[in-house]
N, C-alpha and C. Protein backbone atom coordinates (compact mmCIF):
# COMPACT_ATOMS: atom_id res chain seq x y z
N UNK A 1 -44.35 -44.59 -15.44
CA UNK A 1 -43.64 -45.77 -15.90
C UNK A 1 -44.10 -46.09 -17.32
N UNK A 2 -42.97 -46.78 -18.39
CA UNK A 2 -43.43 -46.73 -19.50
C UNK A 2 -43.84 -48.08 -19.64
N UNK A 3 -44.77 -48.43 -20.54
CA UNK A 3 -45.40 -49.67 -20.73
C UNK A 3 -44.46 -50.68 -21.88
N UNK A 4 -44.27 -51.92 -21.69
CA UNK A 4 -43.45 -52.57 -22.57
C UNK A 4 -44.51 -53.12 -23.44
N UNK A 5 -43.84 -52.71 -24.49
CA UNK A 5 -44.07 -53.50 -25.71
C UNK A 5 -43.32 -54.74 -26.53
N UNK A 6 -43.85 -56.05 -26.66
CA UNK A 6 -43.02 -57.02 -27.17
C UNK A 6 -43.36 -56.93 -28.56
N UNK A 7 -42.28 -57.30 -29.04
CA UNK A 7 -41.76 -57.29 -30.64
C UNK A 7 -41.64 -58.95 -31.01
N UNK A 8 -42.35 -59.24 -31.93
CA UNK A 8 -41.78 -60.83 -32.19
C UNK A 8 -42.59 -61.61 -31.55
N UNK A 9 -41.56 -63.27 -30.75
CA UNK A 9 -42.08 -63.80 -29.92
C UNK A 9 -41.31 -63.68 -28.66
N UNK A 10 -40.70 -61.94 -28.38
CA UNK A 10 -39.97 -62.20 -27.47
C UNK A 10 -40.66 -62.05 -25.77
N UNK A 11 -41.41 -62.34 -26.04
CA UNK A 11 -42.30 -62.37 -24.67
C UNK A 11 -42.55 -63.94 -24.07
N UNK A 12 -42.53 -64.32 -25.52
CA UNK A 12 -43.14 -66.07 -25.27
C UNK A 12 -41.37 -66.60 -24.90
N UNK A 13 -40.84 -65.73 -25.63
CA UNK A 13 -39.28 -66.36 -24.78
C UNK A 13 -38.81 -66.27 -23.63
N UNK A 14 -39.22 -65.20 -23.36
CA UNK A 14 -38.91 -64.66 -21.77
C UNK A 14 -39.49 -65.55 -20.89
N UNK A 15 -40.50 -65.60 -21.36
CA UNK A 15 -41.54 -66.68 -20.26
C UNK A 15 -41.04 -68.40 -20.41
N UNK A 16 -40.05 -68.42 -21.05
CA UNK A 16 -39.71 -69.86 -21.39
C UNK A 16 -38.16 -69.89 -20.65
N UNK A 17 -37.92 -68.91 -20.51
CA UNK A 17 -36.34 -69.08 -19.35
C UNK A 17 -36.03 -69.29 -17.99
N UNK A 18 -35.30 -69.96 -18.05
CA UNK A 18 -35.37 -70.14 -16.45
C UNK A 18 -36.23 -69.66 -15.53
N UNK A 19 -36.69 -70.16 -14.41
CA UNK A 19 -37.55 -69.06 -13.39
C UNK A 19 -36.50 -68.15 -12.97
N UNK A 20 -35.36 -68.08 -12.69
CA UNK A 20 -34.19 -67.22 -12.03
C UNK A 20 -34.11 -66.38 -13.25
N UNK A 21 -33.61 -66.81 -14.66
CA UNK A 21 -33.43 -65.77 -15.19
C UNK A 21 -34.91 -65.16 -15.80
N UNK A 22 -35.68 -65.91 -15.71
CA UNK A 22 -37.10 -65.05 -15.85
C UNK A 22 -36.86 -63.63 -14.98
N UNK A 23 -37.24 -64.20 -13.55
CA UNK A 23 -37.13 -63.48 -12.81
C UNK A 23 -36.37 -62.10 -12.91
N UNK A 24 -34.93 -62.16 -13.02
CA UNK A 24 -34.41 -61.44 -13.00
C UNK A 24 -34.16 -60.48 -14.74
N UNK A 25 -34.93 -61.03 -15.51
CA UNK A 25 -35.39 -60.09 -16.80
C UNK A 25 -36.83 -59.21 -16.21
N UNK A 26 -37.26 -59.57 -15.26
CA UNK A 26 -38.81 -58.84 -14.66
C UNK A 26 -38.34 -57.52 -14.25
N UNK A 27 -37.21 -57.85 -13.12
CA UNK A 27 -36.70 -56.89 -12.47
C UNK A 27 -36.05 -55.65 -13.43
N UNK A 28 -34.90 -56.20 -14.20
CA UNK A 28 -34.18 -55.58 -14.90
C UNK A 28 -35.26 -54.42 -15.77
N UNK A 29 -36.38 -55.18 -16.65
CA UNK A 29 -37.42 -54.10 -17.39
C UNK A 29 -38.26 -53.21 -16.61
N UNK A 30 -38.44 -53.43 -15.44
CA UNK A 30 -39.02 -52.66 -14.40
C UNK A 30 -38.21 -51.57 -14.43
N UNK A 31 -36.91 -51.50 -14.09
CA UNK A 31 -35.94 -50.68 -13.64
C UNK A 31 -36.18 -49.52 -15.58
N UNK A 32 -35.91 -50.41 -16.56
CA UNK A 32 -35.39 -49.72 -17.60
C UNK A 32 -36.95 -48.41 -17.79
N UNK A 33 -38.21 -49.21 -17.23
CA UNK A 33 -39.64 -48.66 -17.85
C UNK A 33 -39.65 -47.32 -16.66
N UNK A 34 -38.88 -47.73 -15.54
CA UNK A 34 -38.80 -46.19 -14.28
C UNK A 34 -37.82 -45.73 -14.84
N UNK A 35 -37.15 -45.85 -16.21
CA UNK A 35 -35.55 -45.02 -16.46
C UNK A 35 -34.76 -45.15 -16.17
N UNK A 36 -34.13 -46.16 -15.27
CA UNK A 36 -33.22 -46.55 -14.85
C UNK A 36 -32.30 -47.51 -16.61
N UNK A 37 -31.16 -47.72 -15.97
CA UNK A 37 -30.41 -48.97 -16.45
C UNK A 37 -30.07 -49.98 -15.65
N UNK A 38 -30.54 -51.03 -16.76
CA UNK A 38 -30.00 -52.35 -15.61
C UNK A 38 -28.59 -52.47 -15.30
N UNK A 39 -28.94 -53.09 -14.18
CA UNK A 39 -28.00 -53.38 -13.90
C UNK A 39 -26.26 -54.00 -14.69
N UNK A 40 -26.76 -54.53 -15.45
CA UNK A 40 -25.30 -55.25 -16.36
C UNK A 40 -25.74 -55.44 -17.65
N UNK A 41 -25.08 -54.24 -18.69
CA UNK A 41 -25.83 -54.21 -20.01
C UNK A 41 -24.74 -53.71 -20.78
N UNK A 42 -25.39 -53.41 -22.10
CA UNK A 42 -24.71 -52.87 -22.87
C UNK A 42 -25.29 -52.09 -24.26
N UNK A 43 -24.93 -51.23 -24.68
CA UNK A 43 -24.99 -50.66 -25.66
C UNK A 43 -25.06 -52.08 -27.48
N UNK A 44 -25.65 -51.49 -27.90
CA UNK A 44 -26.19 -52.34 -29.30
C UNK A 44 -26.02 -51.64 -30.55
N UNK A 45 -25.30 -50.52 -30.33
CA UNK A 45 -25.22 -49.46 -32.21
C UNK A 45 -25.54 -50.05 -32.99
N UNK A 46 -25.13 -51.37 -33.63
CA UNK A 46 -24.85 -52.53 -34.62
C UNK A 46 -26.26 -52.61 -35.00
N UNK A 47 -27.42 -52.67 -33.98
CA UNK A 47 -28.99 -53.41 -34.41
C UNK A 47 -29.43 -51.36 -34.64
N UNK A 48 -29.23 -50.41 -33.57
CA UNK A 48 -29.66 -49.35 -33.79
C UNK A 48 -29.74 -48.16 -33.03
N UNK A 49 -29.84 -46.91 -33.10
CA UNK A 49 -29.58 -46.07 -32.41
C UNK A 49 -30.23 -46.09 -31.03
N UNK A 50 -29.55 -46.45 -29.89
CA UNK A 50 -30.74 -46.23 -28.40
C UNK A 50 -30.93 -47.73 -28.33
N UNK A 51 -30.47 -48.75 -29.07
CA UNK A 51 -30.63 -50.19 -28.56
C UNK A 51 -29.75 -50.71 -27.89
N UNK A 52 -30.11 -51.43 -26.58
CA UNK A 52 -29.47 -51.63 -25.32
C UNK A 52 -30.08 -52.98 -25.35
N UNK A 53 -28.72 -53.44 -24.81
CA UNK A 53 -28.89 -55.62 -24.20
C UNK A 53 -28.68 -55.83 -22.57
N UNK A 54 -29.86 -56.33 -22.57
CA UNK A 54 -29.63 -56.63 -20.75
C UNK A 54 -29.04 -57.79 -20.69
N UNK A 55 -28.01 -58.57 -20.25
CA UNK A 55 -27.26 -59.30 -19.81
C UNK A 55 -27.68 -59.82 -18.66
N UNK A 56 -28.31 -61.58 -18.76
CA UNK A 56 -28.62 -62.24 -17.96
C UNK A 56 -27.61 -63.08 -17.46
N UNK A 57 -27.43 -63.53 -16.16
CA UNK A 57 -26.10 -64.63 -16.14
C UNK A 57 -26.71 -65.42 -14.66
N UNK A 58 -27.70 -66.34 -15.34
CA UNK A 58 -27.64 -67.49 -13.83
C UNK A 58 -26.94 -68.97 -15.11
N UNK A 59 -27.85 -69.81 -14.65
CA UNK A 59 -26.91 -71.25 -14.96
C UNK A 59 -26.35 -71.03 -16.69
N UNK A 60 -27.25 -70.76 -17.09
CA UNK A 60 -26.69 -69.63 -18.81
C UNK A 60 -26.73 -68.31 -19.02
N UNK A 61 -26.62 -68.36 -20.42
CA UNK A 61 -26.43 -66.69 -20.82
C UNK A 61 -27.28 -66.37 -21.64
N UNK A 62 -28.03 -65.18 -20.85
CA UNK A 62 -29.59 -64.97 -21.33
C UNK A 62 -29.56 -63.52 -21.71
N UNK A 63 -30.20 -63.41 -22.96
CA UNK A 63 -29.97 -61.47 -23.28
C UNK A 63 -31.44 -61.22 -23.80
N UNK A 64 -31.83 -59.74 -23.56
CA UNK A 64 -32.91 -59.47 -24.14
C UNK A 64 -32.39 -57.97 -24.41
N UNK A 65 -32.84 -57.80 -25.89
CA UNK A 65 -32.40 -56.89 -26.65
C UNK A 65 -33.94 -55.59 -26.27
N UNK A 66 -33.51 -54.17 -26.06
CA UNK A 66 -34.43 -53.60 -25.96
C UNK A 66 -34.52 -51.87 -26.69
N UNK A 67 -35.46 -51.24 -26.63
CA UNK A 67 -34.89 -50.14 -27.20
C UNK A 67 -36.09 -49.19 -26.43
N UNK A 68 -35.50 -48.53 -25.69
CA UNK A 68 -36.23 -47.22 -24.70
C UNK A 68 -36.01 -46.10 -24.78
N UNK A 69 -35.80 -45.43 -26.07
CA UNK A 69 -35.50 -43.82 -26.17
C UNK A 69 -36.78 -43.16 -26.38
N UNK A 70 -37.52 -43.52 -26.75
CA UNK A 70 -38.96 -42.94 -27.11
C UNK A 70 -40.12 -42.79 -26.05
N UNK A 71 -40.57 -41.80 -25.66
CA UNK A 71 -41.34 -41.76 -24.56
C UNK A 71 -42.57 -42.62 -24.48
N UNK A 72 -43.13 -42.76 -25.79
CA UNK A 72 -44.56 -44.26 -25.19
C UNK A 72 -43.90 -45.21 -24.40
N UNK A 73 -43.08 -45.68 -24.86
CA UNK A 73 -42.91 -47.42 -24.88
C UNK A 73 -41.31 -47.80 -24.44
N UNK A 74 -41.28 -48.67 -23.68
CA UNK A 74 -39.82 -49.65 -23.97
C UNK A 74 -40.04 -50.70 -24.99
N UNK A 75 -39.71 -51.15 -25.91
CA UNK A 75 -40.04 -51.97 -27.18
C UNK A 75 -38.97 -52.88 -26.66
N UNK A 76 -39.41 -54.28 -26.40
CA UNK A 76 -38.55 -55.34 -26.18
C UNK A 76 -38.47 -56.30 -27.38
N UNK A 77 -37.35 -56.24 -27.99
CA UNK A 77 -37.00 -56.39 -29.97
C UNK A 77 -36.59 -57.76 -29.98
N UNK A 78 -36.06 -58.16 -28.74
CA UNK A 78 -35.54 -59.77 -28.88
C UNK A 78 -34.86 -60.14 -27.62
N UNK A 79 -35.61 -61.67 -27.89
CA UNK A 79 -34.82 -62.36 -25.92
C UNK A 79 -34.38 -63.80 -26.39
N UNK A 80 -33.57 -64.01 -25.87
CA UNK A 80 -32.70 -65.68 -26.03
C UNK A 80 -31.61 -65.60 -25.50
N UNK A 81 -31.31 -67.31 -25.44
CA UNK A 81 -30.06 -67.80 -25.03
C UNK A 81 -29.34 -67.46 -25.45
N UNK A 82 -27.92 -66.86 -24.39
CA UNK A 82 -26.91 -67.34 -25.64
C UNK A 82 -26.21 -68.33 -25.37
N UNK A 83 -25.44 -68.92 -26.75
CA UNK A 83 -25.25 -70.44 -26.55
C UNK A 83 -23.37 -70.18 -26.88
N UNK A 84 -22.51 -69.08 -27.18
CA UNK A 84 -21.56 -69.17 -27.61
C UNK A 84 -20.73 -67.49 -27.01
N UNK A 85 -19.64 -67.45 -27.39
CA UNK A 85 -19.42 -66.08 -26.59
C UNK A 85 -19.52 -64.80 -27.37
N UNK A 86 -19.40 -65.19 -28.75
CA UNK A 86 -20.13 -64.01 -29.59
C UNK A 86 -21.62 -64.14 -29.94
N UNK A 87 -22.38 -63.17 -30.19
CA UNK A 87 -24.03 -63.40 -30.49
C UNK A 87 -24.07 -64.03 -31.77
N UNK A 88 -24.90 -64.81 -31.91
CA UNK A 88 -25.01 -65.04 -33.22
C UNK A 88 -25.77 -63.82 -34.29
N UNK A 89 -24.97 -64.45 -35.37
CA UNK A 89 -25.81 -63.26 -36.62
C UNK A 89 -27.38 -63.16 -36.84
N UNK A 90 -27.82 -64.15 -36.72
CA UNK A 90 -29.24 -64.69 -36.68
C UNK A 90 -30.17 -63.26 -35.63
N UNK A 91 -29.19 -63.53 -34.24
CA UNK A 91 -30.24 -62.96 -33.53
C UNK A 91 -29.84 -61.41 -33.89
N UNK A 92 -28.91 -61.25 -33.86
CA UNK A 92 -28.53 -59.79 -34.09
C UNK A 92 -29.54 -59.03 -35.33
N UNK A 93 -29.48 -60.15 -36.62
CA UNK A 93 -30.16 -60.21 -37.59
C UNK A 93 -32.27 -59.30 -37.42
N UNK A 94 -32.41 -60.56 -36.73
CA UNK A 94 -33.35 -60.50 -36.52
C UNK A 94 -33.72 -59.33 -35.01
N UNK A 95 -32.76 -58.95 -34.44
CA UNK A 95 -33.29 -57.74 -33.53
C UNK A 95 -33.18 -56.27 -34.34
N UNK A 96 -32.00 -56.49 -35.42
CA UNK A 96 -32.54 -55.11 -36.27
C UNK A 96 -33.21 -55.20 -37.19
N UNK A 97 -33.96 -56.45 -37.55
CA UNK A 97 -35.45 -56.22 -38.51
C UNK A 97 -36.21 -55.45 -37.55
N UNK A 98 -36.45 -56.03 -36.21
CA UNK A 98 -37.65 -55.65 -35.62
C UNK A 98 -37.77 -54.46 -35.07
N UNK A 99 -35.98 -53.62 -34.90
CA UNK A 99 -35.24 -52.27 -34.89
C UNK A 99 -36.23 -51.39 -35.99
N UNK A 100 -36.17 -51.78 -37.12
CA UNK A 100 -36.69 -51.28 -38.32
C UNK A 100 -37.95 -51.09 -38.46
N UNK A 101 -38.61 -52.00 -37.78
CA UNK A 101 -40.19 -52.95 -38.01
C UNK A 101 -40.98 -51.54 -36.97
N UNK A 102 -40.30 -51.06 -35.72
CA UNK A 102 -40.66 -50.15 -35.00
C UNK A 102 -40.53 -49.10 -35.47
N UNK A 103 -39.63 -48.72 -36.15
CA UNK A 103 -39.40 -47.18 -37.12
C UNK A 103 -40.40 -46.93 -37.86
N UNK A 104 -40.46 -47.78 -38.35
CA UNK A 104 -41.75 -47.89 -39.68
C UNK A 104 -42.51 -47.61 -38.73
N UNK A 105 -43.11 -48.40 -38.18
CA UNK A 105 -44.49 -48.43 -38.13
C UNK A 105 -44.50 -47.05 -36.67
N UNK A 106 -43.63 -46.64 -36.09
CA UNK A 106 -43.60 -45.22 -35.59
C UNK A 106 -43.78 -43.97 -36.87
N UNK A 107 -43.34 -44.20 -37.61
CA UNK A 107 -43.61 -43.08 -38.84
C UNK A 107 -44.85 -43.17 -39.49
N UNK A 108 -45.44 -43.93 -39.49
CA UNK A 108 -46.60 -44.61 -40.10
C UNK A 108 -48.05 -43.58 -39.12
N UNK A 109 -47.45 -43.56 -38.21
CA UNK A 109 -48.84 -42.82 -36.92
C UNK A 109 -48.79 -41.83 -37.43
């Protein structure tokens, strides 16, 4: 199983969501770190190659942006609400800095 790595403060976010959708972001990264796909996701080209959004849906709409093509690590790049039915630029923004932020510093070893 691969070990997650958080990017950012998206760990301190995760832990700030609902207990249900907590919960069910636990499950979902479990599944992605045995290779699996979660359950209800989607593809991310836009932030970067191999970046995938898990799609949360209890009383809101909860996404955590991730990227698992690389054998160390699942790198979890960004988690939040969403508050509207397109993502905002902001987060998108900020999940392909941290897209980038992992390249680097993978080339860097």
């Amino acid at each position: 199983m691969k070990p997650l790595i958080w990017t950012g403060d998206s760990r301190k976010t995760v832990r700030e969501f609902s207990a249900a959708a907590r919960h069910e972001a636990g499950v979902e990264l479990m599944a992605v770190q045995a290779g699996a796909d979660p359950t209800d996701w989607k593809p991310m080209a836009s932030i970067g190659v191999g970046v995938k959004e898990i799609r949360i849906r209890t009383e809101n709409a909860y996404r955590v942006i991730y990227l698992a093509k690389f054998p160390e690590a699942v790198y979890v790049l960004h988690a939040f609400v969403k508050k509207t039915p397109k993502t905002a630029k902001h987060d998108l923004d900020l999940a392909e800095d941290r897209y980038k932020a992992v390249l680097a510093a993978r080339r860097a070893k």
